[in-house]
Protein backbone atom coordinates (compact mmCIF):
# COMPACT_ATOMS: atom_id res chain seq x y z
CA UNK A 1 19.94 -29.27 17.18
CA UNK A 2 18.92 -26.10 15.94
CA UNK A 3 15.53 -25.84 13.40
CA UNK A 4 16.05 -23.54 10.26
CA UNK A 5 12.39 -24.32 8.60
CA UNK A 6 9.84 -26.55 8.13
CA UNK A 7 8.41 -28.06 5.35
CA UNK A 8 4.42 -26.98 6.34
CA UNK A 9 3.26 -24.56 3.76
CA UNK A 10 0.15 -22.39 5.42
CA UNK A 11 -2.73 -21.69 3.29
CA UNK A 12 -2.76 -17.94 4.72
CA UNK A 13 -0.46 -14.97 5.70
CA UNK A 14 0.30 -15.75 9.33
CA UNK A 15 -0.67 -11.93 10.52
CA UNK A 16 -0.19 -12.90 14.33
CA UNK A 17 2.82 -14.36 14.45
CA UNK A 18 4.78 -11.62 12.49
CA UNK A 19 2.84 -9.30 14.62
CA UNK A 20 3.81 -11.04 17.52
CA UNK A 21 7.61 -11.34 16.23
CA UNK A 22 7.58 -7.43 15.63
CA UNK A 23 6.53 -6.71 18.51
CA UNK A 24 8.61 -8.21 20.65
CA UNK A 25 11.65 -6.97 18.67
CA UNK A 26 10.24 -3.50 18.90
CA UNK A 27 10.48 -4.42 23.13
CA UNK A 28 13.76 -5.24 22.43
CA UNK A 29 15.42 -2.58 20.60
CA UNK A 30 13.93 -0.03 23.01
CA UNK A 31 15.28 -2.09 25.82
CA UNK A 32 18.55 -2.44 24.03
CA UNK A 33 18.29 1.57 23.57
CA UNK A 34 18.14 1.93 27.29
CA UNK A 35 20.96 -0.48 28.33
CA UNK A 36 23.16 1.79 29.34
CA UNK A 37 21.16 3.44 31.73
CA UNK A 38 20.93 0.86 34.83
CA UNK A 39 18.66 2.90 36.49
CA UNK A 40 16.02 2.97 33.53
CA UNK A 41 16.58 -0.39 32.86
CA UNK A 42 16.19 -1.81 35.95
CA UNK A 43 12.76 0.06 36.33
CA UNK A 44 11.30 -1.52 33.19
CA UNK A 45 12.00 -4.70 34.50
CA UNK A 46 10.94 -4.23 37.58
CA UNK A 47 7.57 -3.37 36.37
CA UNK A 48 7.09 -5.26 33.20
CA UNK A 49 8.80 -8.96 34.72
CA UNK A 50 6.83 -11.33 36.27
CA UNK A 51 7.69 -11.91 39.85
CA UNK A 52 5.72 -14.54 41.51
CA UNK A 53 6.66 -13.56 44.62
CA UNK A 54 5.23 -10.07 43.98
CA UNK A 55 2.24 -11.30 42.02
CA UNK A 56 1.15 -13.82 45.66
CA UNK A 57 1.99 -10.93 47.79
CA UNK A 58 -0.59 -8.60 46.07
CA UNK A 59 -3.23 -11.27 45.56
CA UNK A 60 -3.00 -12.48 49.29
CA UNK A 61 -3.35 -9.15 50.07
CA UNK A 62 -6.47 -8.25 48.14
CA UNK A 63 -4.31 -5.84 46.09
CA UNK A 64 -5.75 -6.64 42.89
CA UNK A 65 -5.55 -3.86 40.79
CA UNK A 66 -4.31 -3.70 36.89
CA UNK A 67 -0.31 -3.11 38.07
CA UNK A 68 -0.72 -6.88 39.27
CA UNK A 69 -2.07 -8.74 36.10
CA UNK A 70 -0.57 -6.80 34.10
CA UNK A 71 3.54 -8.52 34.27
CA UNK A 72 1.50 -11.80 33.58
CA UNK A 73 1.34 -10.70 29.74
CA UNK A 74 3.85 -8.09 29.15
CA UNK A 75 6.79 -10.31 30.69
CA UNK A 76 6.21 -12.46 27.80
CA UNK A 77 7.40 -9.22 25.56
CA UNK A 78 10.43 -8.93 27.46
CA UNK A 79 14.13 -10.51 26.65
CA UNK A 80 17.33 -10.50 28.41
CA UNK A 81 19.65 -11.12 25.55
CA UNK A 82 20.10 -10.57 21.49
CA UNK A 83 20.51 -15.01 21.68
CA UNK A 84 17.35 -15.03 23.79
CA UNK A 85 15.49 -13.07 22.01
CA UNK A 86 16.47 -14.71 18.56
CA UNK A 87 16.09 -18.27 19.97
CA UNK A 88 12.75 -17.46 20.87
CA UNK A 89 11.69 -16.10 17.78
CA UNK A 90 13.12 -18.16 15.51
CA UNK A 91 10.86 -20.77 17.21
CA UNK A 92 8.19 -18.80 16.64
CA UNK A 93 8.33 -17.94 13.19
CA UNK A 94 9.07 -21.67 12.08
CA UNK A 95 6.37 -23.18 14.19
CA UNK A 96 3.80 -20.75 14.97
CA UNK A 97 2.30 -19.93 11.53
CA UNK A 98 1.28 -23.35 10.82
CA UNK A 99 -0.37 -23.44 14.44
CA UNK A 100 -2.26 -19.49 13.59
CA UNK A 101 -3.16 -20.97 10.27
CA UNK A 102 -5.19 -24.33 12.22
CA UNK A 103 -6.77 -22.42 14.57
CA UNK A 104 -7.40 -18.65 13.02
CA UNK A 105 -5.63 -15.65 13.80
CA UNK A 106 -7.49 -14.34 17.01
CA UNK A 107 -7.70 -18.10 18.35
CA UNK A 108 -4.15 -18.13 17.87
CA UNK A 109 -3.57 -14.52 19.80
CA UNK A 110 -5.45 -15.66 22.64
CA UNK A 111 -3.90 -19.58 22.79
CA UNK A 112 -1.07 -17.92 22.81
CA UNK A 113 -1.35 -15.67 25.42
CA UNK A 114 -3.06 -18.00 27.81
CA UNK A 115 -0.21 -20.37 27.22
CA UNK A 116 2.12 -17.72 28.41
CA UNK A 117 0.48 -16.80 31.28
CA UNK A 118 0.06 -20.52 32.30
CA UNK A 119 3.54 -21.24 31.80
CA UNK A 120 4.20 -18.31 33.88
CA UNK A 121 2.22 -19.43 36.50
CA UNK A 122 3.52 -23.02 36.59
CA UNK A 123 7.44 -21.42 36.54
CA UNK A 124 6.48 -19.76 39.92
CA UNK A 125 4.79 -22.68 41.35
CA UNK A 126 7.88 -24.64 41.41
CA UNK A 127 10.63 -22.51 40.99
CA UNK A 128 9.55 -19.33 41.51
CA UNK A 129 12.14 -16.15 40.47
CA UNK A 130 11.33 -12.79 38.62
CA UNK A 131 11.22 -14.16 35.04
CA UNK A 132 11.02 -12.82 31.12
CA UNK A 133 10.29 -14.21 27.76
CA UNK A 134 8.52 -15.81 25.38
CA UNK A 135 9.53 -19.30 25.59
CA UNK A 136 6.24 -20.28 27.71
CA UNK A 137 4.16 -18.94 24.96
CA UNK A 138 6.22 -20.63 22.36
CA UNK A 139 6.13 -23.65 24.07
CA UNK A 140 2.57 -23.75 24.29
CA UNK A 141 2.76 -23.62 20.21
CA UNK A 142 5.02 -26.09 20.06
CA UNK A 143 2.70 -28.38 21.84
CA UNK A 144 -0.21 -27.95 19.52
CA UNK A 145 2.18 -28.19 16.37
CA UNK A 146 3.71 -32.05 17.59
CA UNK A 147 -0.16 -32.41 18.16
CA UNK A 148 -1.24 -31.39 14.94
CA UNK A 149 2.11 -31.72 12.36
CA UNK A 150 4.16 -34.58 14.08
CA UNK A 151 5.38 -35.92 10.83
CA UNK A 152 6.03 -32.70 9.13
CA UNK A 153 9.91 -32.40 8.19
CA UNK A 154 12.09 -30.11 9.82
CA UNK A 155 15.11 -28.41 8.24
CA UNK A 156 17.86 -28.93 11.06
CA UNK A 157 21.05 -27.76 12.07
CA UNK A 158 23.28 -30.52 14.08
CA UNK A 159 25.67 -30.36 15.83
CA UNK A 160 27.68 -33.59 16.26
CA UNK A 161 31.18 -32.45 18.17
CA UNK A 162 33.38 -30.87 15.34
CA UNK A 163 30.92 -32.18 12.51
CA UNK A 164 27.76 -30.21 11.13
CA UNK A 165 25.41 -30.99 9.21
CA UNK A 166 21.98 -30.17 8.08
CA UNK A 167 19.10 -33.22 7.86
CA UNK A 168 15.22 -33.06 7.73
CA UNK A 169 13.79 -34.64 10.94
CA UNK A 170 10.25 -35.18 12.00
CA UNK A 171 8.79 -32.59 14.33
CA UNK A 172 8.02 -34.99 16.87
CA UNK A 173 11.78 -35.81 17.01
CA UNK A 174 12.86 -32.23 16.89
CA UNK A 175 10.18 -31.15 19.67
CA UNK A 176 9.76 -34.19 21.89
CA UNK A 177 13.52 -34.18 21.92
CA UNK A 178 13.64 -30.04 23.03
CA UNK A 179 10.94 -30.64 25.84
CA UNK A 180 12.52 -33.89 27.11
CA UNK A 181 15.61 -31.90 27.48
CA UNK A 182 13.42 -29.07 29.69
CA UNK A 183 12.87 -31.74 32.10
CA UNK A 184 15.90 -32.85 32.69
CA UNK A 185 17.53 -29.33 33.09
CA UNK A 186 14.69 -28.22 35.36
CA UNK A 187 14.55 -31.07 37.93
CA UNK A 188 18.33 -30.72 37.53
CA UNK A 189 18.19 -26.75 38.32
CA UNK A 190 16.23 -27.50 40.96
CA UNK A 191 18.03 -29.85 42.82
CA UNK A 192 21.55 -28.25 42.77
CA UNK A 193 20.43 -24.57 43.29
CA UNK A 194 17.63 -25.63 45.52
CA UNK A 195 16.27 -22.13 44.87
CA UNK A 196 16.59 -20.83 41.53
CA UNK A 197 17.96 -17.11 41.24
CA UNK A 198 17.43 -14.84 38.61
CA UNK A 199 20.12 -15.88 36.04
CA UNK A 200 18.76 -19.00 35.36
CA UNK A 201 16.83 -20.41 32.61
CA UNK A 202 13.09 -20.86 33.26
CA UNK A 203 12.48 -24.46 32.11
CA UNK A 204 9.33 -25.20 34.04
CA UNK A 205 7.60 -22.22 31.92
CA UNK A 206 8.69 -24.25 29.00
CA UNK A 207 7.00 -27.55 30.42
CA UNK A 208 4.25 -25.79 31.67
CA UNK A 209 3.69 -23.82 28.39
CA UNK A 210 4.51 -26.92 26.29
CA UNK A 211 1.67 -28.85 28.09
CA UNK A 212 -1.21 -26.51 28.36
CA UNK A 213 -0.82 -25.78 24.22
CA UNK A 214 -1.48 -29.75 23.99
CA UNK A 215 -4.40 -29.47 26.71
CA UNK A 216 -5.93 -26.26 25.22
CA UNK A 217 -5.61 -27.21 21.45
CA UNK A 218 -8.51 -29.42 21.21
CA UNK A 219 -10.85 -26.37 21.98
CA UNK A 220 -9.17 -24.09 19.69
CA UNK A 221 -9.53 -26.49 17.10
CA UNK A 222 -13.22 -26.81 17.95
CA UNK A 223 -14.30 -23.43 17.69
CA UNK A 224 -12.07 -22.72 14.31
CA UNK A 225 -13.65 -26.06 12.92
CA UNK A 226 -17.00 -24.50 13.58
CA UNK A 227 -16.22 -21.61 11.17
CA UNK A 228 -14.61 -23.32 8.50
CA UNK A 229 -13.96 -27.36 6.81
CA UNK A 230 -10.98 -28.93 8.33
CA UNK A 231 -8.30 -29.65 5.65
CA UNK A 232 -6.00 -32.46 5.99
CA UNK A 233 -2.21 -32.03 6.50
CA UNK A 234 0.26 -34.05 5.15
């Protein structure tokens, strides 16, 4: 199943989210723009991914300077692939304005971020490897949207062997279904590799991510209630 839109209209320009979107396709292209170059490339990973390993090392070791937080957020800019990078923000751009437009724009920016670094966190917890994306971050808004929009309708593409078609679902189906499947590929991952290399897909970060924008939501919605009436969603 793949989501094309939603049926949520927003009562503001979502200035976040397309920030966020150009953003990370501005990362992109300039990583696309240095492809070629292993040597480059391999340097801007190295010092932009977030490598667990790397990140215990220097925090065992009192080496706590801004080189070692710093891969906790910009990893979360970085993609390994045109379909990666699409996935993710095709996710984002269907999901997250809805999410920015419940909580406020900086609330949003910070959930965000927090849920990325979380998910990042979890990822090397349990399966830890040098990682990119923004699929924990994303996840995290998907968690607050099933929260907030379960029932809202969801454009989706299906995929049913040789037949296709397009049907609005519920987000709760669409979602619950996409995080259900994280689990299962993760505890599978885990038990065939045993120890996760770099090729492979970080699906803890997802249930990690998808989790802690459900547990943080509630105080996001808090402090945006504070400023303004809550409206009620359909």
């Amino acid at each position: 199943m793949i989501p094309l839109h939603d049926t949520n209209p927003t009562r503001r320009t979502p200035v976040v989210t397309r920030l966020l979107i150009g953003v990370n396709i501005v990362v992109w292209l300039y990583i696309f723009s240095i492809s070629r170059d292993n040597a480059a490339l391999n340097a801007f990973y190295d010092r932009y991914a977030f490598d667990w390993g790397a990140f215990t090392r220097a925090v065992t070791s009192g080496q706590l300077g801004l080189d070692t937080f710093v891969p906790l957020f910009t990893h979360m800019f970085l993609h390994a692939g045109w379909l990666h990078i699409g996935s993710n923000m095709l996710f984002l751009w269907i999901f997250g304005d809805n999410v920015e437009d419940a909580i406020g724009s900086l609330g949003f920016l910070v959930f965000y971020l927090v849920c990325g670094v979380i998910a990042a966190i979890g990822q090397g917890v349990l399966a830890p490897s040098p990682m990119v994306g923004a699929s924990g971050a994303i996840a995290g808004v998907l968690g607050a949207y099933i929260v907030m929009f379960p029932t809202a309708r969801v454009s989706t593409l299906i995929f049913l062997g040789f037949f296709i078609t397009v049907a609005n679902l519920p987000a709760l189906l669409i979602i619950g279904w996409f995080i259900v499947l994280q689990i299962i590929e993760g505890v599978a991952q885990l038990r065939i590799a045993g120890h996760p290399s770099t090729e492979q897909i970080a699906y803890f970060a997802h249930v990690f991510g998808f989790l802690a924008g459900i547990l943080l939501l509630p105080l996001f919605r808090q402090r945006s209630s504070a400023r303004r009436p809550r409206v009620g969603w359909g």
